[in-house]
C-alpha atoms as a PDB file:
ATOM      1  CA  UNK A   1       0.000   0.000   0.000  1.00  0.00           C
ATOM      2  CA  UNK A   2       1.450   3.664  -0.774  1.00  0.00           C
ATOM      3  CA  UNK A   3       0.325   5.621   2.351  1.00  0.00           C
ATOM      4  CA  UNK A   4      -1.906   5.174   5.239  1.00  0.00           C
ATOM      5  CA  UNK A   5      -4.919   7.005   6.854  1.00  0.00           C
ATOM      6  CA  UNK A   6      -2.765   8.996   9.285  1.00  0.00           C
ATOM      7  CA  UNK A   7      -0.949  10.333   6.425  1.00  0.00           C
ATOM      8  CA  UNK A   8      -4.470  11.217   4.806  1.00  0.00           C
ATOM      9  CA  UNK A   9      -5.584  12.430   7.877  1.00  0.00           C
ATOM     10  CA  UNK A  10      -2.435  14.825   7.916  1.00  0.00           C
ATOM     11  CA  UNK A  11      -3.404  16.129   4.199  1.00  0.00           C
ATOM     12  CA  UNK A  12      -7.066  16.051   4.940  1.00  0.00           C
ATOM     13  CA  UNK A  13      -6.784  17.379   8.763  1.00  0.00           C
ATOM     14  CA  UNK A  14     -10.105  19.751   8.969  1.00  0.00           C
ATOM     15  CA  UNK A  15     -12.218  16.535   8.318  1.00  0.00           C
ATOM     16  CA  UNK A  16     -11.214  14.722  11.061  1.00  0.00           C
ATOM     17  CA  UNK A  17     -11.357  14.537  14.848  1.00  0.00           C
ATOM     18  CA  UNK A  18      -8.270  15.539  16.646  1.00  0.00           C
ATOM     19  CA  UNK A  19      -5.983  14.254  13.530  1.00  0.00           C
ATOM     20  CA  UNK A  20      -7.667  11.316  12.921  1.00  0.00           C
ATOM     21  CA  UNK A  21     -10.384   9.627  11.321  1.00  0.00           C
ATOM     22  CA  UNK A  22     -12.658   7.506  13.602  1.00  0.00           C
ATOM     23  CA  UNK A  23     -14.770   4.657  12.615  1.00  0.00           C
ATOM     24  CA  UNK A  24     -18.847   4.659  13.633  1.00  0.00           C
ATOM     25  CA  UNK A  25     -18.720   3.937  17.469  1.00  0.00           C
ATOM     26  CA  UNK A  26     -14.525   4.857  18.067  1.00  0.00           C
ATOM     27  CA  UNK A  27     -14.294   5.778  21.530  1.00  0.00           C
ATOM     28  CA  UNK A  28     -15.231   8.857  21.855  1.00  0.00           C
ATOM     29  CA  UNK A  29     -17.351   8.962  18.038  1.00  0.00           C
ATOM     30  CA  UNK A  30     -20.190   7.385  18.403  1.00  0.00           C
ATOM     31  CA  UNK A  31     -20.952   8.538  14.934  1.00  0.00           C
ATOM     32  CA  UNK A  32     -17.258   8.352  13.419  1.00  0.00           C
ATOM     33  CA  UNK A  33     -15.784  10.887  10.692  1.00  0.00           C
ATOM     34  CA  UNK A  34     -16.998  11.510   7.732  1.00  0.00           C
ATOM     35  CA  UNK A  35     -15.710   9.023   5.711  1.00  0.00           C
ATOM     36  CA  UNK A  36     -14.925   6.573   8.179  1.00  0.00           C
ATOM     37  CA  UNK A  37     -11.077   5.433   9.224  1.00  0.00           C
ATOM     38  CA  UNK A  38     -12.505   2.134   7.427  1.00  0.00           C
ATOM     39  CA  UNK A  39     -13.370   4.164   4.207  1.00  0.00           C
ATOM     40  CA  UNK A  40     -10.295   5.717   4.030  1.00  0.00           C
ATOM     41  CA  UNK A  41      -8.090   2.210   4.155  1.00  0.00           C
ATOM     42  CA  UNK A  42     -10.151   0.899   1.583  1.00  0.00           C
ATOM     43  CA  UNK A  43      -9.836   4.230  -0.593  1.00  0.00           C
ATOM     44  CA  UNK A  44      -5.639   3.858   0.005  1.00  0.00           C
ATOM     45  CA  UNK A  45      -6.067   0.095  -0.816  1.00  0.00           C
ATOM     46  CA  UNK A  46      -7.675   0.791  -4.033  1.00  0.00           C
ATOM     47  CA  UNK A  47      -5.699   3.835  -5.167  1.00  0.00           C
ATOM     48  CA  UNK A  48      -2.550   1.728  -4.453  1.00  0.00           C
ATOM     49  CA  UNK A  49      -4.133  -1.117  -6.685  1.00  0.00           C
ATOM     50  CA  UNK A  50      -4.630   1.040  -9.315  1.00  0.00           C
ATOM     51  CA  UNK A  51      -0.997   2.992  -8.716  1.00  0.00           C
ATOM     52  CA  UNK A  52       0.554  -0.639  -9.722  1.00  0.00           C
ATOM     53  CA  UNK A  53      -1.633  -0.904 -12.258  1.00  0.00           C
ATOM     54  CA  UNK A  54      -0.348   2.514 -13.907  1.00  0.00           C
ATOM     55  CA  UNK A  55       3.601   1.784 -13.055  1.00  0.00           C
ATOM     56  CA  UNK A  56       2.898  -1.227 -14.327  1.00  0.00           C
ATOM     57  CA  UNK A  57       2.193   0.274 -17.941  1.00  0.00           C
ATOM     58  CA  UNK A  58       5.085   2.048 -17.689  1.00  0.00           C
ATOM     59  CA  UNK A  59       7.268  -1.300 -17.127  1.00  0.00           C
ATOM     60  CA  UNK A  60       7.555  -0.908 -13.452  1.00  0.00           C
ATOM     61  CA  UNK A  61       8.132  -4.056 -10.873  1.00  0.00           C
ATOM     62  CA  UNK A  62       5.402  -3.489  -8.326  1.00  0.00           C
ATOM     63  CA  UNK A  63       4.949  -2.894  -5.432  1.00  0.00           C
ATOM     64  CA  UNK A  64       7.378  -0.287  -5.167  1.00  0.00           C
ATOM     65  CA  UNK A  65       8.303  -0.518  -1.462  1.00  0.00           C
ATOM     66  CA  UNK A  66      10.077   1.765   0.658  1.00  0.00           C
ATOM     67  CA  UNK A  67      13.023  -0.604   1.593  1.00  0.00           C
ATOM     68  CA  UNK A  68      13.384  -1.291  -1.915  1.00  0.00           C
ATOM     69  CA  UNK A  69      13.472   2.311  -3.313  1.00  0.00           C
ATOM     70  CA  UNK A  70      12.695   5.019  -0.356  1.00  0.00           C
ATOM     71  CA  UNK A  71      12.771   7.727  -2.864  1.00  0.00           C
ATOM     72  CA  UNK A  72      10.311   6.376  -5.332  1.00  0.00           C
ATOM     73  CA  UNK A  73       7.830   4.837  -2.434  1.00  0.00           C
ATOM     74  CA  UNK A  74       7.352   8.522  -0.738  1.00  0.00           C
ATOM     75  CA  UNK A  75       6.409   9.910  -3.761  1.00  0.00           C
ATOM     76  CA  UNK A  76       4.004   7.419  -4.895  1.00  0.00           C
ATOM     77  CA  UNK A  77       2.655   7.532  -1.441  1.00  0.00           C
ATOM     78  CA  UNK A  78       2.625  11.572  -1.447  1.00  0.00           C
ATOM     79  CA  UNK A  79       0.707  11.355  -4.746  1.00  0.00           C
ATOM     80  CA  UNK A  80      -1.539   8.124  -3.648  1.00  0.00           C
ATOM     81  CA  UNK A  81      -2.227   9.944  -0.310  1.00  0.00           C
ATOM     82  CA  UNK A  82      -3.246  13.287  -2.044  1.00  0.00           C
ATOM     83  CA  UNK A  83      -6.030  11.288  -3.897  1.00  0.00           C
ATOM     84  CA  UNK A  84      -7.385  10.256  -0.986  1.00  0.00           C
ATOM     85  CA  UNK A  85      -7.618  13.478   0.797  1.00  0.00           C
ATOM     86  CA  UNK A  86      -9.314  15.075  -2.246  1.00  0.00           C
ATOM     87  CA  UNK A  87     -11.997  11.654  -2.046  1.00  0.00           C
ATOM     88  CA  UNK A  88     -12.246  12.820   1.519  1.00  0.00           C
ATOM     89  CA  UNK A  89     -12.877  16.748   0.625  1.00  0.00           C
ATOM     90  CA  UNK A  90     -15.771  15.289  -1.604  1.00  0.00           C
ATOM     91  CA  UNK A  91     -17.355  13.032   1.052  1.00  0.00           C
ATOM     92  CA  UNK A  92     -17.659  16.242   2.970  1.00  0.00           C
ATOM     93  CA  UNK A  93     -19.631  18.000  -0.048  1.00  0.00           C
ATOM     94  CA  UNK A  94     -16.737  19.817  -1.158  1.00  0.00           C
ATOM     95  CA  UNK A  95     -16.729  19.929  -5.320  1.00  0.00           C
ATOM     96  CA  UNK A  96     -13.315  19.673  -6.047  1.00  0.00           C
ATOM     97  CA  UNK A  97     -11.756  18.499  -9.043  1.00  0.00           C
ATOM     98  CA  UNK A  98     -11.796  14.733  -8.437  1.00  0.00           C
ATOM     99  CA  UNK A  99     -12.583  12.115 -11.200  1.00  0.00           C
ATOM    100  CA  UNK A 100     -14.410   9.141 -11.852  1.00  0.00           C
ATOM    101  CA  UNK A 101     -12.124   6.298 -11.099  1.00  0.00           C
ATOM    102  CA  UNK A 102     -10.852   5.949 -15.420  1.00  0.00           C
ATOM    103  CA  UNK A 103     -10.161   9.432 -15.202  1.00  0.00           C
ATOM    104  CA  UNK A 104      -8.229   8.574 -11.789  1.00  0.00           C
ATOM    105  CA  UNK A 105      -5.901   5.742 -13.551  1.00  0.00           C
ATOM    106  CA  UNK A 106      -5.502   8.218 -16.368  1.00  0.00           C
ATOM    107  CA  UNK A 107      -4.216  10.847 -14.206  1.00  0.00           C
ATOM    108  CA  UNK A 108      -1.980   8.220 -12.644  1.00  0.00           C
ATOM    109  CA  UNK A 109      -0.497   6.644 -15.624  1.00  0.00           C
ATOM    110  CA  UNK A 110       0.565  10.603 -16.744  1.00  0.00           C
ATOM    111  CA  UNK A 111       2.024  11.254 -13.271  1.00  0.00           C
ATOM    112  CA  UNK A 112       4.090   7.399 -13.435  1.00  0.00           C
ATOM    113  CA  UNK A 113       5.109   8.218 -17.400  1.00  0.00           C
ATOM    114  CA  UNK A 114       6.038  12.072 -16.984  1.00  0.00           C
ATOM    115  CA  UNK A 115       7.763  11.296 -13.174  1.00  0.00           C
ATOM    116  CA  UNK A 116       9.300   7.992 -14.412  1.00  0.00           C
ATOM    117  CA  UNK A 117      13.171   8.868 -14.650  1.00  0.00           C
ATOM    118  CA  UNK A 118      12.882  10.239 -11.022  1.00  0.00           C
ATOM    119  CA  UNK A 119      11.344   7.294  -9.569  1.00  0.00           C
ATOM    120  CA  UNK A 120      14.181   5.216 -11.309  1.00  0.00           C
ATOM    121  CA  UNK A 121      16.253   7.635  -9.375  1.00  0.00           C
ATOM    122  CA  UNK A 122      14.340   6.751  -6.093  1.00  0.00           C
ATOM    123  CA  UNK A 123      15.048   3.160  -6.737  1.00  0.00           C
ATOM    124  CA  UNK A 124      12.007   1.890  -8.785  1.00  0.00           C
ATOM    125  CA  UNK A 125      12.806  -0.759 -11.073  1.00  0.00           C
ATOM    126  CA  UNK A 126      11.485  -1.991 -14.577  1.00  0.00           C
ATOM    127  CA  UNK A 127      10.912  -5.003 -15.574  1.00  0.00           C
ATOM    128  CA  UNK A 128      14.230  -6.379 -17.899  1.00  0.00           C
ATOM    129  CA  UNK A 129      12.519  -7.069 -21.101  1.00  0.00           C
ATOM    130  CA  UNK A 130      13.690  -3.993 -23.313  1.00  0.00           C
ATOM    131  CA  UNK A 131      13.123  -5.328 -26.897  1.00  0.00           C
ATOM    132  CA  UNK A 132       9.174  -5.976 -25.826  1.00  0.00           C
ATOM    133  CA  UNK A 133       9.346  -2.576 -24.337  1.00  0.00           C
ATOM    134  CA  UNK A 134      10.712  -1.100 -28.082  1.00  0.00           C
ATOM    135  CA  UNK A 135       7.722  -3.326 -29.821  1.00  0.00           C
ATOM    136  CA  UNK A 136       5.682  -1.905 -28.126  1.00  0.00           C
ATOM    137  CA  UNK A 137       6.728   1.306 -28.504  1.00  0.00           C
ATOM    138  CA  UNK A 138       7.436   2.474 -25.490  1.00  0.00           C
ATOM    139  CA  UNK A 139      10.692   4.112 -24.711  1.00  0.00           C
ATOM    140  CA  UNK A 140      13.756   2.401 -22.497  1.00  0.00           C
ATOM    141  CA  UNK A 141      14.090   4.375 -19.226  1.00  0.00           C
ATOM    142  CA  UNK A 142      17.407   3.843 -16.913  1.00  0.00           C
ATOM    143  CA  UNK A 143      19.773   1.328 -17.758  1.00  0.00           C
ATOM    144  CA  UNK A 144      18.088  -2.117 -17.694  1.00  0.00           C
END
């Protein structure tokens, strides 16, 4: 996973309770955050399934982890965790600029393809099949 809800609670801090989000009968919340600490996990799980999916197009080995490649993982997670908040503005009936979930993976698969030499830079690796990668006419990032 690339982030977790206290790091979307620190983006998204005016919708929560004391810094964190609280689930529907939390100590203390007997009627949780809006969205829940639950919905939030599942939001981080699904953006992160959906992050491998778009480094994937790009020839990435996922998961990027942070022992693997620090650099890479904190700005996936950054970028992952930003998504979330702006799911958790929208929860709270604030219209920001947040799309459907294709227009989500699009906006991914830009940010992997235009930030892919610096994640190779963080650590990230590709997968070592560069003649596949020239047939399909994608372009050979890093040395391989």
């Amino acid at each position: 996973m690339y982030g977790t809800v206290p790091d979307v609670a620190a983006l998204a801090r005016i919708w929560t309770h004391d810094g964190s989000f609280y689930d529907k009968d939390d100590v203390g919340y007997p009627r949780g955050t809006n969205p829940t600490a639950a919905t939030v996990g599942t939001w981080i799980v699904n953006l992160s399934a959906q992050m491998d999916i778009a480094l994937g197009s790009s020839w990435f080995n996922t998961p990027i982890t942070v022992d693997d490649a620090p650099g890479a993982y904190a700005a996936i997670s950054q970028y992952v965790c930003g998504l979330v908040g702006d799911l958790v503005q929208r929860a709270n009936g604030v219209n920001v600029e947040v799309s459907p979930q294709g227009k989500i993976l699009e906006y991914m698969t830009k940010w992997v393809t235009d930030n892919a030499d610096g994640l190779l830079k963080g650590g990230a690796t590709q997968t070592e099949s560069p003649a596949l990668k020239k047939q399909a006419g994608f372009r050979v990032l890093g040395n391989l």
